[in-house]
Protein backbone atom coordinates (compact mmCIF):
# COMPACT_ATOMS: atom_id res chain seq x y z
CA UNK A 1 43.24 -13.00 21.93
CA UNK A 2 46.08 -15.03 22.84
CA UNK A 3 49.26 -13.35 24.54
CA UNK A 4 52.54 -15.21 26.37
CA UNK A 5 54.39 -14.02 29.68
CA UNK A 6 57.51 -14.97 28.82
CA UNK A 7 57.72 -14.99 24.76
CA UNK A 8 61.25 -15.69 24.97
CA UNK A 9 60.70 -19.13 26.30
CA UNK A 10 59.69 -19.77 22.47
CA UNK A 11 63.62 -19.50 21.49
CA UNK A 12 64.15 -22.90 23.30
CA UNK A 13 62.50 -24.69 20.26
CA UNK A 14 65.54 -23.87 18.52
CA UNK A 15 67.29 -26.85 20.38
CA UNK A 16 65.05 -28.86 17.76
CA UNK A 17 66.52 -28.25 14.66
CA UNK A 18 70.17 -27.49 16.09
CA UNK A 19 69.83 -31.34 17.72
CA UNK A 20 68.38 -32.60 14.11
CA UNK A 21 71.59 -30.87 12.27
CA UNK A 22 74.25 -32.33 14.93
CA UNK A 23 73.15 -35.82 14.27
CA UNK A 24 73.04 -34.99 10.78
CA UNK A 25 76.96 -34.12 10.82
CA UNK A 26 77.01 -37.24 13.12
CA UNK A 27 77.59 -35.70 16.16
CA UNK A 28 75.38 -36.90 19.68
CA UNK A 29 74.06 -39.81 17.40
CA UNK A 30 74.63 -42.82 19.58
CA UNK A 31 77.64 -45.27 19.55
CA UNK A 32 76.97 -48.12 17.82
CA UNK A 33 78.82 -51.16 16.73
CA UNK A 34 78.02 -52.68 12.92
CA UNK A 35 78.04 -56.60 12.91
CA UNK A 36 77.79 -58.18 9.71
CA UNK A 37 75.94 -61.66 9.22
CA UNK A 38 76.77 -63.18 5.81
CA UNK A 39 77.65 -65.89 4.04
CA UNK A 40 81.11 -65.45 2.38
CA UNK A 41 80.36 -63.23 -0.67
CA UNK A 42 77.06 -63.96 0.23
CA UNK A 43 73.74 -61.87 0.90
CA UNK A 44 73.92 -59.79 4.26
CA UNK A 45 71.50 -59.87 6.36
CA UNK A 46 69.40 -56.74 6.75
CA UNK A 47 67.07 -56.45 9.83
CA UNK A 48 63.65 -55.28 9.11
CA UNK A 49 60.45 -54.49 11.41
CA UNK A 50 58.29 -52.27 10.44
CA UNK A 51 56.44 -52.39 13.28
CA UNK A 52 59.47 -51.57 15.70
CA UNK A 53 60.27 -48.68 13.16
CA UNK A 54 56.55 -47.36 13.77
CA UNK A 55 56.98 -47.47 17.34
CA UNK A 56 60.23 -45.48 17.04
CA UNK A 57 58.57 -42.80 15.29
CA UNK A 58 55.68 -42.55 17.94
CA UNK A 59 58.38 -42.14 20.48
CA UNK A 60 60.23 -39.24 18.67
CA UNK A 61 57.18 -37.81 18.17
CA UNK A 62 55.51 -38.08 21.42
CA UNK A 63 59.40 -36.50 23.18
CA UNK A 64 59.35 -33.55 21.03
CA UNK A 65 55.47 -32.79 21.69
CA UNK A 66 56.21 -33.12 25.11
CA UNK A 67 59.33 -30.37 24.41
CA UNK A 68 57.06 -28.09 22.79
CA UNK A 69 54.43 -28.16 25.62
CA UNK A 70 57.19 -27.61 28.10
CA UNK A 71 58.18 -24.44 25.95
CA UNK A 72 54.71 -23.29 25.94
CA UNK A 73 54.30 -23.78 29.80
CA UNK A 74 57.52 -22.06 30.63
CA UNK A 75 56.07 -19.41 27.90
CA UNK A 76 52.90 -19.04 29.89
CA UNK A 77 50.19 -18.80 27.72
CA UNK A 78 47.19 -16.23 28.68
CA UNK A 79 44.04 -15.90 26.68
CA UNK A 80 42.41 -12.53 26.95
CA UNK A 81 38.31 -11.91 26.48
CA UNK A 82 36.82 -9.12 26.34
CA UNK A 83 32.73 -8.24 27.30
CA UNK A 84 30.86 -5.70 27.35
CA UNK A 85 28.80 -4.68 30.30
CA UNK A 86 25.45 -2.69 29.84
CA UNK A 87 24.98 0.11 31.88
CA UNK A 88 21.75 0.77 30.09
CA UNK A 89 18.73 -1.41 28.85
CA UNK A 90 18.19 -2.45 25.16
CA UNK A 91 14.72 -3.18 23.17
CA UNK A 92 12.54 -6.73 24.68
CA UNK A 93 12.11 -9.05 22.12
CA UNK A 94 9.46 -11.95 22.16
CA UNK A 95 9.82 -14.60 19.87
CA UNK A 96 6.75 -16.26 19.38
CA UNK A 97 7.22 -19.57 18.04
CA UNK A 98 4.42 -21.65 16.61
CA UNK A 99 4.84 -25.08 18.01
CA UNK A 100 2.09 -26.61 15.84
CA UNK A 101 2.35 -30.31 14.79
CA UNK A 102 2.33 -28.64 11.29
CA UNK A 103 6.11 -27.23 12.24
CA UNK A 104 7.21 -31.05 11.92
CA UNK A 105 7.20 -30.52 8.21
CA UNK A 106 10.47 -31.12 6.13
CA UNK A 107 10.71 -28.87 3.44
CA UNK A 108 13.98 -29.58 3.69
CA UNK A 109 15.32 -33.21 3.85
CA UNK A 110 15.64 -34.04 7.48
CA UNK A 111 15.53 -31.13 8.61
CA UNK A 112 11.87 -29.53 10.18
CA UNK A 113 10.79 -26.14 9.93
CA UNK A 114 10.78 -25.96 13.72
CA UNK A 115 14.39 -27.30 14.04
CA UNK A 116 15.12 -24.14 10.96
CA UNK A 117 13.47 -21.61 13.46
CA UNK A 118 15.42 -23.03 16.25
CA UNK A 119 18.67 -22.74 14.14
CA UNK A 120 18.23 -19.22 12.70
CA UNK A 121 17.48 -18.15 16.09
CA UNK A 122 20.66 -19.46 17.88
CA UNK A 123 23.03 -18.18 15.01
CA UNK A 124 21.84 -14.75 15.05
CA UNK A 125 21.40 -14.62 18.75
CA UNK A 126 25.00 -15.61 19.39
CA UNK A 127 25.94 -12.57 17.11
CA UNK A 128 23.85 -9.51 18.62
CA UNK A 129 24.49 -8.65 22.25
CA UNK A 130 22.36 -5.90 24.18
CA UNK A 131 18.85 -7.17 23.32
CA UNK A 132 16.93 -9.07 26.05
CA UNK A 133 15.31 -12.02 24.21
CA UNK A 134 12.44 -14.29 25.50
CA UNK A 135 9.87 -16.86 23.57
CA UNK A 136 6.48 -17.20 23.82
CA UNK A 137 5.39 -20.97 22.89
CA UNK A 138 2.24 -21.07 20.47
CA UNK A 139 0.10 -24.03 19.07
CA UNK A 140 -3.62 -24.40 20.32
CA UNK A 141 -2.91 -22.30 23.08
CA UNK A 142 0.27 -20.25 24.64
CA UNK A 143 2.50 -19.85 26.66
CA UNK A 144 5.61 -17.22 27.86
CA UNK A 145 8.63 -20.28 28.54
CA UNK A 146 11.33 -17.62 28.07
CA UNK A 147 10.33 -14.15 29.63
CA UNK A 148 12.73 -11.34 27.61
CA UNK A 149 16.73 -11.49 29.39
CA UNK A 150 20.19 -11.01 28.31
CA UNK A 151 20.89 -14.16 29.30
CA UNK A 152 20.92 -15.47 26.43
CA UNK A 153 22.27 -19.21 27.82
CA UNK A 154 18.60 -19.68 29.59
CA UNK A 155 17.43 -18.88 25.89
CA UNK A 156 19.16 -20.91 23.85
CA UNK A 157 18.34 -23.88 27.23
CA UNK A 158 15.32 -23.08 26.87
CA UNK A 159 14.46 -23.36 23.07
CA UNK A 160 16.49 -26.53 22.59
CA UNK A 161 13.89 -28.45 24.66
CA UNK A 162 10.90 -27.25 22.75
CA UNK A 163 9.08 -29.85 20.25
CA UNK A 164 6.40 -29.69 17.95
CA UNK A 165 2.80 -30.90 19.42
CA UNK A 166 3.64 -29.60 22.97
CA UNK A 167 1.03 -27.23 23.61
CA UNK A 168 -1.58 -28.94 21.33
CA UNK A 169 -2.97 -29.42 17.36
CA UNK A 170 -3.91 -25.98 16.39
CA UNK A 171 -2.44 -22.31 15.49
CA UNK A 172 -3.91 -19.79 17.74
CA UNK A 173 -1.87 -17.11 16.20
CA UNK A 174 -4.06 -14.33 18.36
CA UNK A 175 -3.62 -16.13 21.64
CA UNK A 176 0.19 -15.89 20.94
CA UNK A 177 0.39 -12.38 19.76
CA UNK A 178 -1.75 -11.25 22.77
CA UNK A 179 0.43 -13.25 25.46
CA UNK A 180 3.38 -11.66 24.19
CA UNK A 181 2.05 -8.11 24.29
CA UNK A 182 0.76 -8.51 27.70
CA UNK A 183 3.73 -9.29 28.69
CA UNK A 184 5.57 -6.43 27.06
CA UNK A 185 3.18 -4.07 27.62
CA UNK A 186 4.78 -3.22 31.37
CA UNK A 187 8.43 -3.06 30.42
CA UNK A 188 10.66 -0.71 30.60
CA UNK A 189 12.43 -1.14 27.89
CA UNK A 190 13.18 2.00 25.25
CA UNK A 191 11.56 -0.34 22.33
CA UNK A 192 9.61 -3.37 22.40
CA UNK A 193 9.21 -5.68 19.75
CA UNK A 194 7.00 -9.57 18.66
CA UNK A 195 8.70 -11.77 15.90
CA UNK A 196 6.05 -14.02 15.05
CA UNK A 197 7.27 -17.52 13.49
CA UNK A 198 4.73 -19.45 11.96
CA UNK A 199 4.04 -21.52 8.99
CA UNK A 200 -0.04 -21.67 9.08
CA UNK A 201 -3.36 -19.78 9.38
CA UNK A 202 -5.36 -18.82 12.45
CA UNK A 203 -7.27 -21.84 13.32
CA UNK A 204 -7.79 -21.61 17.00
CA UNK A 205 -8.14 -19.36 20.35
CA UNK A 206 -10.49 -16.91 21.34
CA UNK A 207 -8.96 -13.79 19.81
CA UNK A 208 -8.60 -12.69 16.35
CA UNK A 209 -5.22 -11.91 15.44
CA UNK A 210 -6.14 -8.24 13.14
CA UNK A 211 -7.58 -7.51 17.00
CA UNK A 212 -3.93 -9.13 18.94
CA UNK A 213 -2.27 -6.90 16.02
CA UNK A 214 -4.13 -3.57 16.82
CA UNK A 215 -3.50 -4.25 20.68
CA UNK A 216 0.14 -4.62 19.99
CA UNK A 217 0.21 -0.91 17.74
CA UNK A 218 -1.70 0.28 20.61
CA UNK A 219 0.96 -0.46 23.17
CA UNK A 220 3.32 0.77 20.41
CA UNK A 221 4.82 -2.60 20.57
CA UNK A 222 6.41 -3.22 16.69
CA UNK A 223 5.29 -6.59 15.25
CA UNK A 224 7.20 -8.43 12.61
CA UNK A 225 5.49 -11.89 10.87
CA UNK A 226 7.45 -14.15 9.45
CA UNK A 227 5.94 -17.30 6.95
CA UNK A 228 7.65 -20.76 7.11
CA UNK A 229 7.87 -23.43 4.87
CA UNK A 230 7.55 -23.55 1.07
CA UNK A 231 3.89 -24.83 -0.33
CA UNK A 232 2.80 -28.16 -1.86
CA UNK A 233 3.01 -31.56 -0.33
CA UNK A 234 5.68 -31.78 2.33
CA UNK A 235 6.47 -34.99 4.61
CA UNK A 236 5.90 -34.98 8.00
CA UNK A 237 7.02 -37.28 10.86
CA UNK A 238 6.69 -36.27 14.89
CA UNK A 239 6.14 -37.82 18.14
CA UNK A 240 3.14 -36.71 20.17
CA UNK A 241 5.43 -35.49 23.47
CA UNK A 242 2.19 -36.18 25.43
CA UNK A 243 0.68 -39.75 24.01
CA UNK A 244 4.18 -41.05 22.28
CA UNK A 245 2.12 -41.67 19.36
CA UNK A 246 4.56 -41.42 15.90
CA UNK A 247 2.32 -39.36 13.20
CA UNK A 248 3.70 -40.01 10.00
CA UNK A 249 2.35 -38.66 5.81
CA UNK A 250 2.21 -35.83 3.79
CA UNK A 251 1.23 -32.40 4.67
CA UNK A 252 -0.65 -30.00 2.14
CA UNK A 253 1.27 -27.40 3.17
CA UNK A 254 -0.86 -23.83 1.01
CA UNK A 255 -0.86 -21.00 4.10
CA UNK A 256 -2.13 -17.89 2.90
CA UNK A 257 0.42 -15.10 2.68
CA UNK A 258 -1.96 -12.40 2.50
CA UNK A 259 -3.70 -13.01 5.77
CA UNK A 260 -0.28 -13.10 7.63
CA UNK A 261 0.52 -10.05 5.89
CA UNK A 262 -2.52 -8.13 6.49
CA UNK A 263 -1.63 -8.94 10.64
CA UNK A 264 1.13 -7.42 10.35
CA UNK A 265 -0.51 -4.35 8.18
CA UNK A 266 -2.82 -3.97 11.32
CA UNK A 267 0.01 -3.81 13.79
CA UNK A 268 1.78 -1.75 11.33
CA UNK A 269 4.53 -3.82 10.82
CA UNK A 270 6.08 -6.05 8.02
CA UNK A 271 5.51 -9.76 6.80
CA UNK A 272 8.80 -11.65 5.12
CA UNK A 273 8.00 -14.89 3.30
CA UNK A 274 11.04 -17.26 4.18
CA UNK A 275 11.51 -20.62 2.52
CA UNK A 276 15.24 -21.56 4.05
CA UNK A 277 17.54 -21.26 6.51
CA UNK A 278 19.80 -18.67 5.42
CA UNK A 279 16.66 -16.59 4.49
CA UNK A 280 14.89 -16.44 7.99
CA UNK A 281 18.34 -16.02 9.43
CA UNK A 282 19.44 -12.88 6.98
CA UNK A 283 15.49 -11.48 8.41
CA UNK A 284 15.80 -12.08 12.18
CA UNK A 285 19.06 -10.42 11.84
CA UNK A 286 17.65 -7.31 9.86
CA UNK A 287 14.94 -7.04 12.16
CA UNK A 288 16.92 -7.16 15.34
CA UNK A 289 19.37 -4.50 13.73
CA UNK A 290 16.63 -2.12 13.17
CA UNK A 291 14.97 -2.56 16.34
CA UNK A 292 18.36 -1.67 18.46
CA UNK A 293 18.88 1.03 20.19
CA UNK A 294 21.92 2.75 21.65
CA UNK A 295 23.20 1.87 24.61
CA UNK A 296 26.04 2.17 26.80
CA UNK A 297 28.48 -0.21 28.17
CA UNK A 298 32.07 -0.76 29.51
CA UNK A 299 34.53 -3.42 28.27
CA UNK A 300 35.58 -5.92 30.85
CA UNK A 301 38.46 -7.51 30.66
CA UNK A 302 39.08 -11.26 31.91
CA UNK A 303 42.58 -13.22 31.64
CA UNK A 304 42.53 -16.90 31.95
CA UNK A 305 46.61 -18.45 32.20
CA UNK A 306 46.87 -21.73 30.35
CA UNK A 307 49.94 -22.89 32.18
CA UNK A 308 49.03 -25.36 34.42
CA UNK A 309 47.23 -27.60 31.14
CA UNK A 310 50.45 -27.37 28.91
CA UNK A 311 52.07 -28.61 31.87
CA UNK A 312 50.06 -31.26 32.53
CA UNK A 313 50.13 -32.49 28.94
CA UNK A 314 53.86 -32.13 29.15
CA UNK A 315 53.97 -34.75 32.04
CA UNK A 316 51.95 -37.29 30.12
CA UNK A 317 53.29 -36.85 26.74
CA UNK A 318 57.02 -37.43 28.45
CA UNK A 319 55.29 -40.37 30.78
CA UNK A 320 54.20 -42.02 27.41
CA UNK A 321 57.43 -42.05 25.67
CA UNK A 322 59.15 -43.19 28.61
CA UNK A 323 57.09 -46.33 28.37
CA UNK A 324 57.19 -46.85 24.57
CA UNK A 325 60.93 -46.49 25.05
CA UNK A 326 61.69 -48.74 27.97
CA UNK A 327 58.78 -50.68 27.83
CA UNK A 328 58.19 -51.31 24.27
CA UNK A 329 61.25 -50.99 22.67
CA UNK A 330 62.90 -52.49 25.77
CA UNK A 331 65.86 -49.43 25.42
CA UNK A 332 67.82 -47.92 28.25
CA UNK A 333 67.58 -44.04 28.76
């Protein structure tokens, strides 16, 4: 919210169009002195540059921006933000995101199913407050890269940076499940929560993920899967982060729905089958509103004055048409 010291400054721009109807009547228009060049009842002679008349215009216009920023200095400007402060701790949620060369995919032109997860993430993210968030990096093995914080700016850092093929070629959905309730399992926090993202089947680690589900309803730890990607043949193009190597084809992408919804039956939890952007975002954001809890927090206030950069643009927009003037246009002031 935007707010000025000394709204009164404002009535200044008035000078504008009072100045614009004075020269209008001909009054503070400056003295000039017609000569006419012609031939006796001949053609006159009519000077015209249109590039001198262009020039003229930019110096008009750069004066009165220059006026206006002056207003708006002497108006000091103040922007006023408001954030709230927790007092009290909100659910953990762990993302885990599969990070499986298969995530390279583009089901939609140009755009991976990785770089979708990433997306829907951010957007929804920016728009809930309260939650600490982390992410827990799965492929052939995993890993926590993000443990569960409010700061959300290490989050979004952090899962900018992440690329397909980091942690190797496999989906050991179990591994992942089982890192991220380990991990949960000692908080403090009044609800905990896993938000599987993943687009294939179980096809590596040591645990089976109906066993990583049961642990997490155990630890009464709430477990949400989520399927990516549509089925059929989809391209795929990625670079290998570790060998450089390009991998370029067609991916038979046909996961089975039914086994990622019976882990989530086990942890007793829900599987949503998402095929686009605005699909995975309207879940993550359903799921994060049902796993909130109340909390309480104060509103702090911070005021930041915007003087000092109107005036600074007011000194080089009155600099430049100084020069265009006497410089350019070769005019005295």
């Amino acid at each position: 919210m935007i707010s000025f010291e000394n709204p009164a400054a404002f009535f200044a721009l008035l000078f504008i169009p009072a100045l614009l109807f004075l020269r209008g009547l001909k009054i503070f228009t400056p003295i000039t002195i017609p000569l006419t060049i012609s031939d006796w009842k001949g053609t006159r002679f009519n000077w015209n540059d249109p590039v001198r008349k262009f020039i003229s215009y930019l110096y008009h216009i750069t004066a009165m921006l220059g006026f206006i920023c002056a207003v708006t200095a002497w108006a000091s400007p103040i922007i006023h933000k408001q954030t709230k402060v927790y007092s009290s701790r909100g659910t953990d949620i762990l993302f885990v995101l599969d990070t499986s060369p298969s995530m390279a995919a583009q089901d939609t032109p140009g755009v991976t199913r990785l770089e979708i997860a990433k997306s829907a993430m951010e957007s929804i993210l920016k728009t809930n407050s309260g939650e600490c968030v982390g992410i827990v990096e799965m492929a052939k093995e995993a890993a926590l890269v993000v443990p569960p914080t409010m700061k959300k700016e290490a989050f979004f850092e952090k899962l900018k940076t992440i690329v397909p093929g980091e942690l190797g070629d496999g989906t050991a959905i179990g591994t992942g499940i089982s890192c991220a309730v380990f991990h949960l399992e000692s908080s403090a926090a009044p609800k905990k929560c896993i938000v599987l993202l993943t687009d294939g089947e179980n096809n590596s680690g040591a645990i089976h993920p109906y066993t990583a589900a049961r642990l997490a309803k155990e630890k009464n730890i709430s477990l949400y899967v989520l399927g990516l990607g549509t089925k059929g043949s989809v391209p795929l193009e990625y670079v290998d982060p570790k060998t450089g190597r390009v991998y370029s084809g067609f991916l038979d992408s046909n996961y089975n729905t039914q086994t990622l919804a019976k882990i989530a039956s086990e942890a007793g939890g829900k599987f949503f089958e998402t095929t686009s952007l605005s699909a995975l975002s309207q879940t993550i954001d359903v799921i994060i509103k049902n796993e909130s809890v109340v909390q309480s927090y104060q509103i702090h206030n911070t005021d930041k004055k915007y003087y000092t950069q109107f005036l600074i643009a007011t000194t080089i927009l009155m600099i430049l048409s100084i020069f265009i003037r006497t410089a350019i246009l070769r005019e005295v002031l």
